[in-house]
PDBML (XML) file of the C-alpha atoms, coordinates in Angstrom:
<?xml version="1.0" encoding="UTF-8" ?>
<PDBx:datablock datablockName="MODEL"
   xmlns:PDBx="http://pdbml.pdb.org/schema/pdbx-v50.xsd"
   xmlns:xsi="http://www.w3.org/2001/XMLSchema-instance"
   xsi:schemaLocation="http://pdbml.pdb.org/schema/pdbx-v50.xsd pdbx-v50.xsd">
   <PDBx:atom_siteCategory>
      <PDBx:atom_site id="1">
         <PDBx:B_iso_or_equiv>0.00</PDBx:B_iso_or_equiv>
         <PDBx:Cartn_x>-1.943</PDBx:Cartn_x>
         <PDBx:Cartn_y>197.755</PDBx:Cartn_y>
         <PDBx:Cartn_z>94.709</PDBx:Cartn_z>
         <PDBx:auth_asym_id>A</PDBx:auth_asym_id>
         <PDBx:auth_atom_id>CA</PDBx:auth_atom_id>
         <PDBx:auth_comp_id>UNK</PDBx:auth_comp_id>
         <PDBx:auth_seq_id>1</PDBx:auth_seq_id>
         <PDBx:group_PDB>ATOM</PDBx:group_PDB>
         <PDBx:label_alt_id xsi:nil="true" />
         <PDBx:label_asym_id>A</PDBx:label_asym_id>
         <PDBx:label_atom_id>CA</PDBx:label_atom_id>
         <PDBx:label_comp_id>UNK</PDBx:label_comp_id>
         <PDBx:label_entity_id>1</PDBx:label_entity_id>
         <PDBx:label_seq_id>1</PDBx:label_seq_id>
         <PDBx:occupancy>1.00</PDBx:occupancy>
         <PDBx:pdbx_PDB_model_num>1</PDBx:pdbx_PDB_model_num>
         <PDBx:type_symbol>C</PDBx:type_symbol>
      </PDBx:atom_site>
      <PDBx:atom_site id="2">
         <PDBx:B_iso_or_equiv>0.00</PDBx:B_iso_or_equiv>
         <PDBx:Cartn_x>-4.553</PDBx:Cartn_x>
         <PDBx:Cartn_y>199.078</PDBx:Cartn_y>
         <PDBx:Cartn_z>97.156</PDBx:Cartn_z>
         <PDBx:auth_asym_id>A</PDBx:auth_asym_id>
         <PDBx:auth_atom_id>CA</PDBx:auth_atom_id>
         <PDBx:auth_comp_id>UNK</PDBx:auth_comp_id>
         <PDBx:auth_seq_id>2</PDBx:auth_seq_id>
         <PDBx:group_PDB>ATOM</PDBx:group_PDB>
         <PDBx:label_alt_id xsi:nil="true" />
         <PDBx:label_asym_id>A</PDBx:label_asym_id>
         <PDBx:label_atom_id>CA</PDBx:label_atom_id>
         <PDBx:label_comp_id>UNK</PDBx:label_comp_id>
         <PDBx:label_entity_id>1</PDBx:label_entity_id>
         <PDBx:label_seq_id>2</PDBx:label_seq_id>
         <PDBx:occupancy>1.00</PDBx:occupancy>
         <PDBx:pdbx_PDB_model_num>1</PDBx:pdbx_PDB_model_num>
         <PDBx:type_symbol>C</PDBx:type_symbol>
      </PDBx:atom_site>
      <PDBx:atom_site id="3">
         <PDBx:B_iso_or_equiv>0.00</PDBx:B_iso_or_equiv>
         <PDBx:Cartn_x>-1.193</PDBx:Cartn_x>
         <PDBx:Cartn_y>198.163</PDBx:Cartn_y>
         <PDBx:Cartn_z>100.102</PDBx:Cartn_z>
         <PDBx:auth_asym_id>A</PDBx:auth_asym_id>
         <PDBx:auth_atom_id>CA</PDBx:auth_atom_id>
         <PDBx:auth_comp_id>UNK</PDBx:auth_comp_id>
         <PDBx:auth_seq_id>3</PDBx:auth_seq_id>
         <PDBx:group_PDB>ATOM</PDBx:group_PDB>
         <PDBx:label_alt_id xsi:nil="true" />
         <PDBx:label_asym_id>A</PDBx:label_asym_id>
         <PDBx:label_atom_id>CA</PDBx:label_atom_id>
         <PDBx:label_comp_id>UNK</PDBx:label_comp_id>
         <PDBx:label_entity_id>1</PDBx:label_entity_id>
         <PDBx:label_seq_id>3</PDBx:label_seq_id>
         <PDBx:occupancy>1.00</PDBx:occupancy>
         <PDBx:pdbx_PDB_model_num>1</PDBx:pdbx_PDB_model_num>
         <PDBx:type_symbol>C</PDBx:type_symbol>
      </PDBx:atom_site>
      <PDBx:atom_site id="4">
         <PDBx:B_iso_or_equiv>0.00</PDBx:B_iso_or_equiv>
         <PDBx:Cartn_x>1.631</PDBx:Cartn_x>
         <PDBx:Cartn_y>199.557</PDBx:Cartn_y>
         <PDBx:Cartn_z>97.924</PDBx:Cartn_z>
         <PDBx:auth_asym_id>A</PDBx:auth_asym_id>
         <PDBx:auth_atom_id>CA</PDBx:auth_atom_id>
         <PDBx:auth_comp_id>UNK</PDBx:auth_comp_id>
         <PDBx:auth_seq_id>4</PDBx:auth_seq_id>
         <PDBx:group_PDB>ATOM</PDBx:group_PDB>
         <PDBx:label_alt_id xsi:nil="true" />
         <PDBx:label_asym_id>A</PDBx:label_asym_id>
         <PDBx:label_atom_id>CA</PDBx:label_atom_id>
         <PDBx:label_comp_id>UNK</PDBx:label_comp_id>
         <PDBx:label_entity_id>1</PDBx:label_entity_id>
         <PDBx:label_seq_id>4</PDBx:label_seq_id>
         <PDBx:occupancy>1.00</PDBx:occupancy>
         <PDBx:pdbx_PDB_model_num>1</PDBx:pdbx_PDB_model_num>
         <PDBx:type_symbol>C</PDBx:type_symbol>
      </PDBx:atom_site>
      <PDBx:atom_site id="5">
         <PDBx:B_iso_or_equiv>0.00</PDBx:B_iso_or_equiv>
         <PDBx:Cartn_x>-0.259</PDBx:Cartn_x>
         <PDBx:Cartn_y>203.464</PDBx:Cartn_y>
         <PDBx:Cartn_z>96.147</PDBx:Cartn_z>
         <PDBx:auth_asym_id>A</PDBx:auth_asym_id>
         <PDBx:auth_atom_id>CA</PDBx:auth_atom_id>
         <PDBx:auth_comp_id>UNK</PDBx:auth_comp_id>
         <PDBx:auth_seq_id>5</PDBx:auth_seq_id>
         <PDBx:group_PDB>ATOM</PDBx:group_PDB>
         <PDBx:label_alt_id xsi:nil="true" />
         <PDBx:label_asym_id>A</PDBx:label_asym_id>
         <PDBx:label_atom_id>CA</PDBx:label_atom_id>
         <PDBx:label_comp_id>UNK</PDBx:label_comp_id>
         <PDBx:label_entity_id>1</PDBx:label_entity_id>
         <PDBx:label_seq_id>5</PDBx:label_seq_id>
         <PDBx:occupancy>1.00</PDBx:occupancy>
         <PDBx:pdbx_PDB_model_num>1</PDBx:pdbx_PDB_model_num>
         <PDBx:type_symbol>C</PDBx:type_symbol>
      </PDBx:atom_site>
      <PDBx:atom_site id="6">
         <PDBx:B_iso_or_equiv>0.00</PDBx:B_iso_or_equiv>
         <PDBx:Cartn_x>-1.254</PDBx:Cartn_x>
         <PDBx:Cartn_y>205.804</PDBx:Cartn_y>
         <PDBx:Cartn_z>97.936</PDBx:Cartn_z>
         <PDBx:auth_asym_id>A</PDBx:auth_asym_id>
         <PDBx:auth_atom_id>CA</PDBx:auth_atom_id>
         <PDBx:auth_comp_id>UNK</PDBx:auth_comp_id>
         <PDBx:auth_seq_id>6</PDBx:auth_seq_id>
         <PDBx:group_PDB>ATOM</PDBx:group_PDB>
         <PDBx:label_alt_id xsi:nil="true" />
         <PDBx:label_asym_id>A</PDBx:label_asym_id>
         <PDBx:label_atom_id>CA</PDBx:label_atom_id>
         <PDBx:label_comp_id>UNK</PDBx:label_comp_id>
         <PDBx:label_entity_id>1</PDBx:label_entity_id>
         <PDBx:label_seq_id>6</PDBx:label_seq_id>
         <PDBx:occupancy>1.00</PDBx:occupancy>
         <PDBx:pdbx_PDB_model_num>1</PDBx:pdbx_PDB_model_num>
         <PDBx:type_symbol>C</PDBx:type_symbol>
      </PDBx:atom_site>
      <PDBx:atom_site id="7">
         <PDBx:B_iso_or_equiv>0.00</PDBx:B_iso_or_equiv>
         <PDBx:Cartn_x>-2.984</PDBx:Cartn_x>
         <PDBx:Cartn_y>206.759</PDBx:Cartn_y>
         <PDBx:Cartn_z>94.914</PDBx:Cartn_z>
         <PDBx:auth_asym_id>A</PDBx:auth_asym_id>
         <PDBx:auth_atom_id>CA</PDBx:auth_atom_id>
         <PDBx:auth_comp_id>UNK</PDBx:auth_comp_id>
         <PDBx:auth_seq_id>7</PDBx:auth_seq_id>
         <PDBx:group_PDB>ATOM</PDBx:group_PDB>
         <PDBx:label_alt_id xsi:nil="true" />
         <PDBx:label_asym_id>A</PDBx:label_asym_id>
         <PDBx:label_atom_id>CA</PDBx:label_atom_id>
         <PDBx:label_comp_id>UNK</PDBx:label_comp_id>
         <PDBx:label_entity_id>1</PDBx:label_entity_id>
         <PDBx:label_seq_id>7</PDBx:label_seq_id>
         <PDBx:occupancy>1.00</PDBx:occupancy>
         <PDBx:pdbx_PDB_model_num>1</PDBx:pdbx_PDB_model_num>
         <PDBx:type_symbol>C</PDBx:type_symbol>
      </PDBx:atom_site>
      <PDBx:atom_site id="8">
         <PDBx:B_iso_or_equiv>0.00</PDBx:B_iso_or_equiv>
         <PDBx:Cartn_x>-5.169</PDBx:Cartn_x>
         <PDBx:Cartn_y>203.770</PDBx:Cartn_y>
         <PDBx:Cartn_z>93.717</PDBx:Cartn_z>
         <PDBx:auth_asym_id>A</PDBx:auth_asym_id>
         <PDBx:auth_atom_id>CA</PDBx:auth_atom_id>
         <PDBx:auth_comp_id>UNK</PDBx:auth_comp_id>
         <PDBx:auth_seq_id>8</PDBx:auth_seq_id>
         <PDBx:group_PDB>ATOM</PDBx:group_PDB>
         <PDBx:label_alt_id xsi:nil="true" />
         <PDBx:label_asym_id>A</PDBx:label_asym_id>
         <PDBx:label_atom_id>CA</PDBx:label_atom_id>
         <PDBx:label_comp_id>UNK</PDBx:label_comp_id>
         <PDBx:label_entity_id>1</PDBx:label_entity_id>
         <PDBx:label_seq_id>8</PDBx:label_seq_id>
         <PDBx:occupancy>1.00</PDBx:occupancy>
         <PDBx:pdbx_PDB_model_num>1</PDBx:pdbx_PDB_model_num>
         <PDBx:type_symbol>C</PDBx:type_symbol>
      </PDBx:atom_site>
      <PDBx:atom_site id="9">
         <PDBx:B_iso_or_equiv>0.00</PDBx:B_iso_or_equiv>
         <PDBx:Cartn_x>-6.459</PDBx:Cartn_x>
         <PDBx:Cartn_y>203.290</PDBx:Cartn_y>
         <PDBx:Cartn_z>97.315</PDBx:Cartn_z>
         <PDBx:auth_asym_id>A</PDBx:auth_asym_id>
         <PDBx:auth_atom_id>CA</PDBx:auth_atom_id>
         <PDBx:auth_comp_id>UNK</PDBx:auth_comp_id>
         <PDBx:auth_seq_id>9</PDBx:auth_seq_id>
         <PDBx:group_PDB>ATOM</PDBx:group_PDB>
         <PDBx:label_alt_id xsi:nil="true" />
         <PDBx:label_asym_id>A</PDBx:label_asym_id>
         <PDBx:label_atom_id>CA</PDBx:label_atom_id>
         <PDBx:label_comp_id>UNK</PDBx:label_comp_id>
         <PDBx:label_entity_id>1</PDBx:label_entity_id>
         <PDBx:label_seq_id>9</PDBx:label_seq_id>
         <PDBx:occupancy>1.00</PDBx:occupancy>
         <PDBx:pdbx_PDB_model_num>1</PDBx:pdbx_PDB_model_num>
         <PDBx:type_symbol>C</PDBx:type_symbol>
      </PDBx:atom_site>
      <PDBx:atom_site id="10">
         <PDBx:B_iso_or_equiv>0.00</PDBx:B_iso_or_equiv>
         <PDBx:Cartn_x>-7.722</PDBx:Cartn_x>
         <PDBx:Cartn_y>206.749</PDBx:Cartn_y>
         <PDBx:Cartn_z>97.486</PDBx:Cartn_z>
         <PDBx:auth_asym_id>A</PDBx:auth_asym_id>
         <PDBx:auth_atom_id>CA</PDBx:auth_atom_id>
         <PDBx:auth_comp_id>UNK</PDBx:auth_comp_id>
         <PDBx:auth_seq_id>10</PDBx:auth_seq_id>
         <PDBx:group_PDB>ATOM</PDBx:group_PDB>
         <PDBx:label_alt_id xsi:nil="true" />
         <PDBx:label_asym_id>A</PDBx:label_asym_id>
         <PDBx:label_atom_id>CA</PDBx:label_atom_id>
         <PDBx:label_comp_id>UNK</PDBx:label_comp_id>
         <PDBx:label_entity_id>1</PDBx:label_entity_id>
         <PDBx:label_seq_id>10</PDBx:label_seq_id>
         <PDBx:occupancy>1.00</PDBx:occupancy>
         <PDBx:pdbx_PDB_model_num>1</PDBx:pdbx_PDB_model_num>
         <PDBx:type_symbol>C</PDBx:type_symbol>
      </PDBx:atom_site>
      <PDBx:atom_site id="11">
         <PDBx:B_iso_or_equiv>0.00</PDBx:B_iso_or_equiv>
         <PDBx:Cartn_x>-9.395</PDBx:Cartn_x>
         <PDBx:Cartn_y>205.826</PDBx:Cartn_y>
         <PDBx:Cartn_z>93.714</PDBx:Cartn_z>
         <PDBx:auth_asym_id>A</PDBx:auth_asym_id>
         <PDBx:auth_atom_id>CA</PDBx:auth_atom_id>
         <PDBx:auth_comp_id>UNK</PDBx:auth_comp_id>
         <PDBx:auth_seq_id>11</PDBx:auth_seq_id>
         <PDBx:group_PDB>ATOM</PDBx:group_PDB>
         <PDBx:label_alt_id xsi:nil="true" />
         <PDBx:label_asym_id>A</PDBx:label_asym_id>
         <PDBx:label_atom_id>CA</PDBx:label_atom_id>
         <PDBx:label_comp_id>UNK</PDBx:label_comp_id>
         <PDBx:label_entity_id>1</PDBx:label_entity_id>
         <PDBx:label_seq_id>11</PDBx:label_seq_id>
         <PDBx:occupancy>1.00</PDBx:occupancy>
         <PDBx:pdbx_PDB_model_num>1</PDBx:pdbx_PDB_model_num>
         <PDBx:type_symbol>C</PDBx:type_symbol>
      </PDBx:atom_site>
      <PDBx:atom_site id="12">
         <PDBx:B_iso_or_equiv>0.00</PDBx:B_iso_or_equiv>
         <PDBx:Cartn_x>-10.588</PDBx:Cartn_x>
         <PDBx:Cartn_y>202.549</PDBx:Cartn_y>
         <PDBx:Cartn_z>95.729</PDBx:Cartn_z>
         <PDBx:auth_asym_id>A</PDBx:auth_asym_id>
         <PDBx:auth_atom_id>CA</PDBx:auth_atom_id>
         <PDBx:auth_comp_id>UNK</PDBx:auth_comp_id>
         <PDBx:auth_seq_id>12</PDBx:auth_seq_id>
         <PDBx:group_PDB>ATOM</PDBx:group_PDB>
         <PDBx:label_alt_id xsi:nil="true" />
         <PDBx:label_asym_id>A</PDBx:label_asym_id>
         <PDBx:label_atom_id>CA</PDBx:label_atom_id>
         <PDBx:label_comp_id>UNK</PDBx:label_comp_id>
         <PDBx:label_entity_id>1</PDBx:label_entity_id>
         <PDBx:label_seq_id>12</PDBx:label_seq_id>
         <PDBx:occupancy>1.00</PDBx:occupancy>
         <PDBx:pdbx_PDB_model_num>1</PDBx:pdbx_PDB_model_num>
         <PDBx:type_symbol>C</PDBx:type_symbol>
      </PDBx:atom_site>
      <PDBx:atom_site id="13">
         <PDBx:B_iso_or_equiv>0.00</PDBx:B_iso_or_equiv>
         <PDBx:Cartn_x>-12.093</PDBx:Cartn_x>
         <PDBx:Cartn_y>204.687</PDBx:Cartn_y>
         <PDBx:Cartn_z>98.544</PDBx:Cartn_z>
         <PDBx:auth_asym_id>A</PDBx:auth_asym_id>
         <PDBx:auth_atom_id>CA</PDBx:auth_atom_id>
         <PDBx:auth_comp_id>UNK</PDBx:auth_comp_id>
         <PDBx:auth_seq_id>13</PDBx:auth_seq_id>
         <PDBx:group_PDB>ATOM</PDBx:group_PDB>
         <PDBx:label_alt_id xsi:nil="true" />
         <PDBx:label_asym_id>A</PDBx:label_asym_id>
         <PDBx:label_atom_id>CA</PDBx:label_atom_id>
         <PDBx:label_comp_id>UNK</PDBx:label_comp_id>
         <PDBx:label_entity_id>1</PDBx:label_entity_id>
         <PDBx:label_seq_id>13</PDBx:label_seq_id>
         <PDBx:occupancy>1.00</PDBx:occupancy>
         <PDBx:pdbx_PDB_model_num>1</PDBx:pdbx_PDB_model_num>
         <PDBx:type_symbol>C</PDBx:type_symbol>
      </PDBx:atom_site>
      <PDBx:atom_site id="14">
         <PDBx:B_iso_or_equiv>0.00</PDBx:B_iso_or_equiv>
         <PDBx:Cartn_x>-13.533</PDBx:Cartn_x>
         <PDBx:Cartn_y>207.569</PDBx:Cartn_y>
         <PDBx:Cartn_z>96.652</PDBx:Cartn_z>
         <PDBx:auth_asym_id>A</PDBx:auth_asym_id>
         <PDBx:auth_atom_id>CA</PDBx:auth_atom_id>
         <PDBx:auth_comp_id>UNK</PDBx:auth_comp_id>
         <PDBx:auth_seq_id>14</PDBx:auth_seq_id>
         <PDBx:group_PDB>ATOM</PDBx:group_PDB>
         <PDBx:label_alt_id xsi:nil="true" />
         <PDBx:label_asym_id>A</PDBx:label_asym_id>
         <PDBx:label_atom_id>CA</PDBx:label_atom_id>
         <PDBx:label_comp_id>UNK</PDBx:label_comp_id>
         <PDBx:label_entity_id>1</PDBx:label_entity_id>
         <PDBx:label_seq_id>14</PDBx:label_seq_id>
         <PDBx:occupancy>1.00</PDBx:occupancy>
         <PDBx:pdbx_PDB_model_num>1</PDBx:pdbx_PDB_model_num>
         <PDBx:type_symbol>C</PDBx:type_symbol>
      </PDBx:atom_site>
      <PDBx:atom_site id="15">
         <PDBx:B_iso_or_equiv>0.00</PDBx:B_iso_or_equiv>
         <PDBx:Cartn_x>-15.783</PDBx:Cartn_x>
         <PDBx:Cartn_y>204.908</PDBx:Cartn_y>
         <PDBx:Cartn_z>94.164</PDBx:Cartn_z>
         <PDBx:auth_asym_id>A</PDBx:auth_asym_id>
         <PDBx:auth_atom_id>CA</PDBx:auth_atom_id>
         <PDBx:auth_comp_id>UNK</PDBx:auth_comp_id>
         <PDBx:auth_seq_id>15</PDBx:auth_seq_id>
         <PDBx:group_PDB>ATOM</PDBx:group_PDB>
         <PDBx:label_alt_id xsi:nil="true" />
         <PDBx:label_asym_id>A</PDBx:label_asym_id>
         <PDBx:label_atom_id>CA</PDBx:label_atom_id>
         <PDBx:label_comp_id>UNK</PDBx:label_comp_id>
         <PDBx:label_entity_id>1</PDBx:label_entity_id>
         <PDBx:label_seq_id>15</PDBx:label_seq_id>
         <PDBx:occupancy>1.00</PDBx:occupancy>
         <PDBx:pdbx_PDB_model_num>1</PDBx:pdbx_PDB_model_num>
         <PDBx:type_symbol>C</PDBx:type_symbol>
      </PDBx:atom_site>
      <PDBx:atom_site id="16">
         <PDBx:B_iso_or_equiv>0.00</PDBx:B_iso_or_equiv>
         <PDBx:Cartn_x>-16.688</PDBx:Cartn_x>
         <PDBx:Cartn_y>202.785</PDBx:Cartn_y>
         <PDBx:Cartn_z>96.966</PDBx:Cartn_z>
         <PDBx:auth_asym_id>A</PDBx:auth_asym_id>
         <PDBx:auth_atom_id>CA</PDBx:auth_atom_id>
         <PDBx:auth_comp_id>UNK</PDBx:auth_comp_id>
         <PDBx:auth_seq_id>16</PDBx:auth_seq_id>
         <PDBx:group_PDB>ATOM</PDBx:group_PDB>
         <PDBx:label_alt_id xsi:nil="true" />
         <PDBx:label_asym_id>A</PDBx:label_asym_id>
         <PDBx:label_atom_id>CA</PDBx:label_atom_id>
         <PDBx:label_comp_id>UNK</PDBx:label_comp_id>
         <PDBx:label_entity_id>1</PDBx:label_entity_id>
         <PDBx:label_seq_id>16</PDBx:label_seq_id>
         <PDBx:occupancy>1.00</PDBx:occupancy>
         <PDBx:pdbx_PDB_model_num>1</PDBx:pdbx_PDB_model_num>
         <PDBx:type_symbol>C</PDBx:type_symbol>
      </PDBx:atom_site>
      <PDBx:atom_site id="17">
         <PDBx:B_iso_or_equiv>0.00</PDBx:B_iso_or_equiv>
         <PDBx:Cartn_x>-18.908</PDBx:Cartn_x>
         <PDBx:Cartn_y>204.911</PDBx:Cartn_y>
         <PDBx:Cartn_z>98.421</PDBx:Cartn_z>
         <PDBx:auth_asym_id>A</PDBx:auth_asym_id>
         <PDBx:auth_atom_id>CA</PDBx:auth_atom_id>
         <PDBx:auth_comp_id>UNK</PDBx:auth_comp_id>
         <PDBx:auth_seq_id>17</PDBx:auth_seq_id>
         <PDBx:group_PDB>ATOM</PDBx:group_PDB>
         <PDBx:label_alt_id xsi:nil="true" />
         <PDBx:label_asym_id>A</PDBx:label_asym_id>
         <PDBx:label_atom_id>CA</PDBx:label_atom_id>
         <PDBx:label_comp_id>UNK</PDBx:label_comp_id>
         <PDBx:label_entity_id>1</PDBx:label_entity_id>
         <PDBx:label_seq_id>17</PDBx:label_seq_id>
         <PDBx:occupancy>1.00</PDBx:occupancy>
         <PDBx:pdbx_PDB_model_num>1</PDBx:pdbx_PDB_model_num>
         <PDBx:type_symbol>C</PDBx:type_symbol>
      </PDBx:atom_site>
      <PDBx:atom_site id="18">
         <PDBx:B_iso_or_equiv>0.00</PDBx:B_iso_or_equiv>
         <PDBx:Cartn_x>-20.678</PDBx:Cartn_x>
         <PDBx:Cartn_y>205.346</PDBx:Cartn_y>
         <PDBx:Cartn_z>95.332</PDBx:Cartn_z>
         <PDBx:auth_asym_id>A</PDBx:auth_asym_id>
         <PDBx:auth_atom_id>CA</PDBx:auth_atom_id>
         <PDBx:auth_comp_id>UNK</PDBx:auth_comp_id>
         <PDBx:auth_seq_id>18</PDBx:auth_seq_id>
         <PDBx:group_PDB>ATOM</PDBx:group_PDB>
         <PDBx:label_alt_id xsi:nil="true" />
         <PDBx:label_asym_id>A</PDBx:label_asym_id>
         <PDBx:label_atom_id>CA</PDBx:label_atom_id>
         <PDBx:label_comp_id>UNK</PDBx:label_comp_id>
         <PDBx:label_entity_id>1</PDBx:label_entity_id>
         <PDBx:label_seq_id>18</PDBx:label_seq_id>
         <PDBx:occupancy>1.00</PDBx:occupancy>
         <PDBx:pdbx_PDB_model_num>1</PDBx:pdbx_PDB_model_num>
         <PDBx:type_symbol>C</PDBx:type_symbol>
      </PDBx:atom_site>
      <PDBx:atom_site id="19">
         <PDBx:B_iso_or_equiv>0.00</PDBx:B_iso_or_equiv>
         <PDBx:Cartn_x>-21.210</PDBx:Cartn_x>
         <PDBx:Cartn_y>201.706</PDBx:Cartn_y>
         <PDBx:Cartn_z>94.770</PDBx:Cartn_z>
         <PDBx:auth_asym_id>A</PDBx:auth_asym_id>
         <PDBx:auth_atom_id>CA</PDBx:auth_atom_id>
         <PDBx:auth_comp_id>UNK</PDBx:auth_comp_id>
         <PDBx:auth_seq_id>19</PDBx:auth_seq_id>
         <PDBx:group_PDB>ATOM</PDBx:group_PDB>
         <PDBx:label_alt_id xsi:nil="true" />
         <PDBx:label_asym_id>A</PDBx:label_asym_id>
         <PDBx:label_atom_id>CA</PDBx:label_atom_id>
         <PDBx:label_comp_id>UNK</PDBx:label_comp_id>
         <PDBx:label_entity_id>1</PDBx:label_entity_id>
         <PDBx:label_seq_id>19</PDBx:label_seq_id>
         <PDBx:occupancy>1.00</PDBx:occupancy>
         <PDBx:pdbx_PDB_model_num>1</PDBx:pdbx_PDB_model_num>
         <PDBx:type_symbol>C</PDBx:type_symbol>
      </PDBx:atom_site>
      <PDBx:atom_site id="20">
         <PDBx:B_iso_or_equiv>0.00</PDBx:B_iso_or_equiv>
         <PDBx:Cartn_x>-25.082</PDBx:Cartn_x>
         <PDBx:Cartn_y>200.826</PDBx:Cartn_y>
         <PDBx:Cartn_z>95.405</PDBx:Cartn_z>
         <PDBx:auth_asym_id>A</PDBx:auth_asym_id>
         <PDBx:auth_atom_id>CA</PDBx:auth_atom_id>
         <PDBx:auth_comp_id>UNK</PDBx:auth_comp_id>
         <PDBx:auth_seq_id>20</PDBx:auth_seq_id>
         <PDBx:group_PDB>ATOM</PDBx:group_PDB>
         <PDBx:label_alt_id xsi:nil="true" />
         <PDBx:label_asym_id>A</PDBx:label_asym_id>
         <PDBx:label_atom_id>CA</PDBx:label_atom_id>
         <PDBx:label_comp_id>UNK</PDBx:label_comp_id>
         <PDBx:label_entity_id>1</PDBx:label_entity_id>
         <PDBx:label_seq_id>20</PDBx:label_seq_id>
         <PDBx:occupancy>1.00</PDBx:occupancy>
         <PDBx:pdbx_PDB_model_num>1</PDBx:pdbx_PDB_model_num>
         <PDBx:type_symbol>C</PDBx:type_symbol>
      </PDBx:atom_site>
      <PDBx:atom_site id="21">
         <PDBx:B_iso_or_equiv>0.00</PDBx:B_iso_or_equiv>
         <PDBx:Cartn_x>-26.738</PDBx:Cartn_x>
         <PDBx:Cartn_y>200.565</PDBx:Cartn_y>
         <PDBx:Cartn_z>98.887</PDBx:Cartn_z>
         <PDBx:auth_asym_id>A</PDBx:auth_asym_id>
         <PDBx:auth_atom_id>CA</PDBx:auth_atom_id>
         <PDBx:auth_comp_id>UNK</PDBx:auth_comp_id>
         <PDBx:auth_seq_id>21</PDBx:auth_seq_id>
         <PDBx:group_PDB>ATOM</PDBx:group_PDB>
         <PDBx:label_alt_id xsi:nil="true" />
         <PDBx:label_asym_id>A</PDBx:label_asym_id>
         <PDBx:label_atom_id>CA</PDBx:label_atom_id>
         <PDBx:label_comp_id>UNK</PDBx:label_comp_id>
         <PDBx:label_entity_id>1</PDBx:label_entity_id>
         <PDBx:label_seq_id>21</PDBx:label_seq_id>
         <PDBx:occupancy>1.00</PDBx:occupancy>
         <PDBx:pdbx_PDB_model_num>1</PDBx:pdbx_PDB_model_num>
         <PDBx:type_symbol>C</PDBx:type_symbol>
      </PDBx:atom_site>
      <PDBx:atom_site id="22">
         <PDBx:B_iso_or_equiv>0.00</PDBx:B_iso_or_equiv>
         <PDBx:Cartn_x>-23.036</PDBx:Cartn_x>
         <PDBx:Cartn_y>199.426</PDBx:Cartn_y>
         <PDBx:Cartn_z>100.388</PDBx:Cartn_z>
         <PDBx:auth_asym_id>A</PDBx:auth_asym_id>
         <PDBx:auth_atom_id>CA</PDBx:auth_atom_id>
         <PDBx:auth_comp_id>UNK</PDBx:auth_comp_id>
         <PDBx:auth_seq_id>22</PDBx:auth_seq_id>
         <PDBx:group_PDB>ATOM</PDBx:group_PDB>
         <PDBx:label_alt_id xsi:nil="true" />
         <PDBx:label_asym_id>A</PDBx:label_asym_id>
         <PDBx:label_atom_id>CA</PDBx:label_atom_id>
         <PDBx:label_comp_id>UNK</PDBx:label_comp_id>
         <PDBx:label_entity_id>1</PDBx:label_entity_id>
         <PDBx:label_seq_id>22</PDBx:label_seq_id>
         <PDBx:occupancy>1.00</PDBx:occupancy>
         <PDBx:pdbx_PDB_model_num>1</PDBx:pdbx_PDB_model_num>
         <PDBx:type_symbol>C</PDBx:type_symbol>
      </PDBx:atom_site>
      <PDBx:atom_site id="23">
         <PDBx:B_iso_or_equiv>0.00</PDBx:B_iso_or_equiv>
         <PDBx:Cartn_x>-22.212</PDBx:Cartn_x>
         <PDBx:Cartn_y>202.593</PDBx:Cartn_y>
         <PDBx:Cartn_z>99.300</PDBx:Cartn_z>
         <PDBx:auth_asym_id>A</PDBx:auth_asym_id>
         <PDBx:auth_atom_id>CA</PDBx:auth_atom_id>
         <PDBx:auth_comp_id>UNK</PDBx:auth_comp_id>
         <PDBx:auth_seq_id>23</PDBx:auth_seq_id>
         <PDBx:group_PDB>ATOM</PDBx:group_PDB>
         <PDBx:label_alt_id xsi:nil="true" />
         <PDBx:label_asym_id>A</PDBx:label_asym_id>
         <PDBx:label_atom_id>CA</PDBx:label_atom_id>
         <PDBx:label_comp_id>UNK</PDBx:label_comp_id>
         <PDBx:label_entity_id>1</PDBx:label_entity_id>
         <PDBx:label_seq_id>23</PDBx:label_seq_id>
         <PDBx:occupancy>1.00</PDBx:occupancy>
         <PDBx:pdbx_PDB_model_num>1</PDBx:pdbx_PDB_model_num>
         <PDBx:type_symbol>C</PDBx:type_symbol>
      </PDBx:atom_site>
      <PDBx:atom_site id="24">
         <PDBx:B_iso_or_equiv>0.00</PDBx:B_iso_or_equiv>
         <PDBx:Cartn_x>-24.339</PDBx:Cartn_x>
         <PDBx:Cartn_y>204.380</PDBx:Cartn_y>
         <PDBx:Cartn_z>101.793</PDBx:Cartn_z>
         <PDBx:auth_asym_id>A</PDBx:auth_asym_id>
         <PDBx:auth_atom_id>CA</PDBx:auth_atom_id>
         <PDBx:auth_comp_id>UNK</PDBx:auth_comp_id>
         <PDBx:auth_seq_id>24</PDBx:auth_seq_id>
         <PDBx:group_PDB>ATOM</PDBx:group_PDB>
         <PDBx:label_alt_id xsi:nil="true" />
         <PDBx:label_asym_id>A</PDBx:label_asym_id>
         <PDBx:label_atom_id>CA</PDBx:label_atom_id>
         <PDBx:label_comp_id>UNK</PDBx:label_comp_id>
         <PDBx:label_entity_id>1</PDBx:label_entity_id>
         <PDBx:label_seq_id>24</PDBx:label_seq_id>
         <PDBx:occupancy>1.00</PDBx:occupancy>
         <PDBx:pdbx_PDB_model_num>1</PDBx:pdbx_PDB_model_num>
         <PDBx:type_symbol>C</PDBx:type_symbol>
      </PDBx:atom_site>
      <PDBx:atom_site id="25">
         <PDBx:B_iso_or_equiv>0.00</PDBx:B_iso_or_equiv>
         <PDBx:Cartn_x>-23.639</PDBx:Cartn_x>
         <PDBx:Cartn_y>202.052</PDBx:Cartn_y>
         <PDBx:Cartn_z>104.447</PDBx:Cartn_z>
         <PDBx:auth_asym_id>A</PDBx:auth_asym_id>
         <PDBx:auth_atom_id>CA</PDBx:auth_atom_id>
         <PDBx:auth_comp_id>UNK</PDBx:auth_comp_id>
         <PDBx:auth_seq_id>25</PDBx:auth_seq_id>
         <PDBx:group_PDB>ATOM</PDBx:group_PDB>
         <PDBx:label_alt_id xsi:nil="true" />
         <PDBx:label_asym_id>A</PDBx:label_asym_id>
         <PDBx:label_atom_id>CA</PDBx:label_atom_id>
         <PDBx:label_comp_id>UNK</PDBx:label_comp_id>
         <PDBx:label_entity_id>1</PDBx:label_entity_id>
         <PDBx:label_seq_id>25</PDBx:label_seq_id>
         <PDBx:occupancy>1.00</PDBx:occupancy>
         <PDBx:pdbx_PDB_model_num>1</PDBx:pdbx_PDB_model_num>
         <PDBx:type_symbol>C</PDBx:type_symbol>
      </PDBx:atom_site>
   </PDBx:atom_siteCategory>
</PDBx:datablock>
């Protein structure tokens, strides 16, 4: 999914960074 839309792996992307500590790294 994350290889194939262009629009879940900007979803992916944009919630990573919120994801605890890693998220800031």
């Amino acid at each position: 999914a994350r290889r194939r839309s262009a629009k879940f792996n900007a979803l992916v992307d944009k919630y990573s960074l919120k994801i605890p500590i890693v998220g800031d790294i």
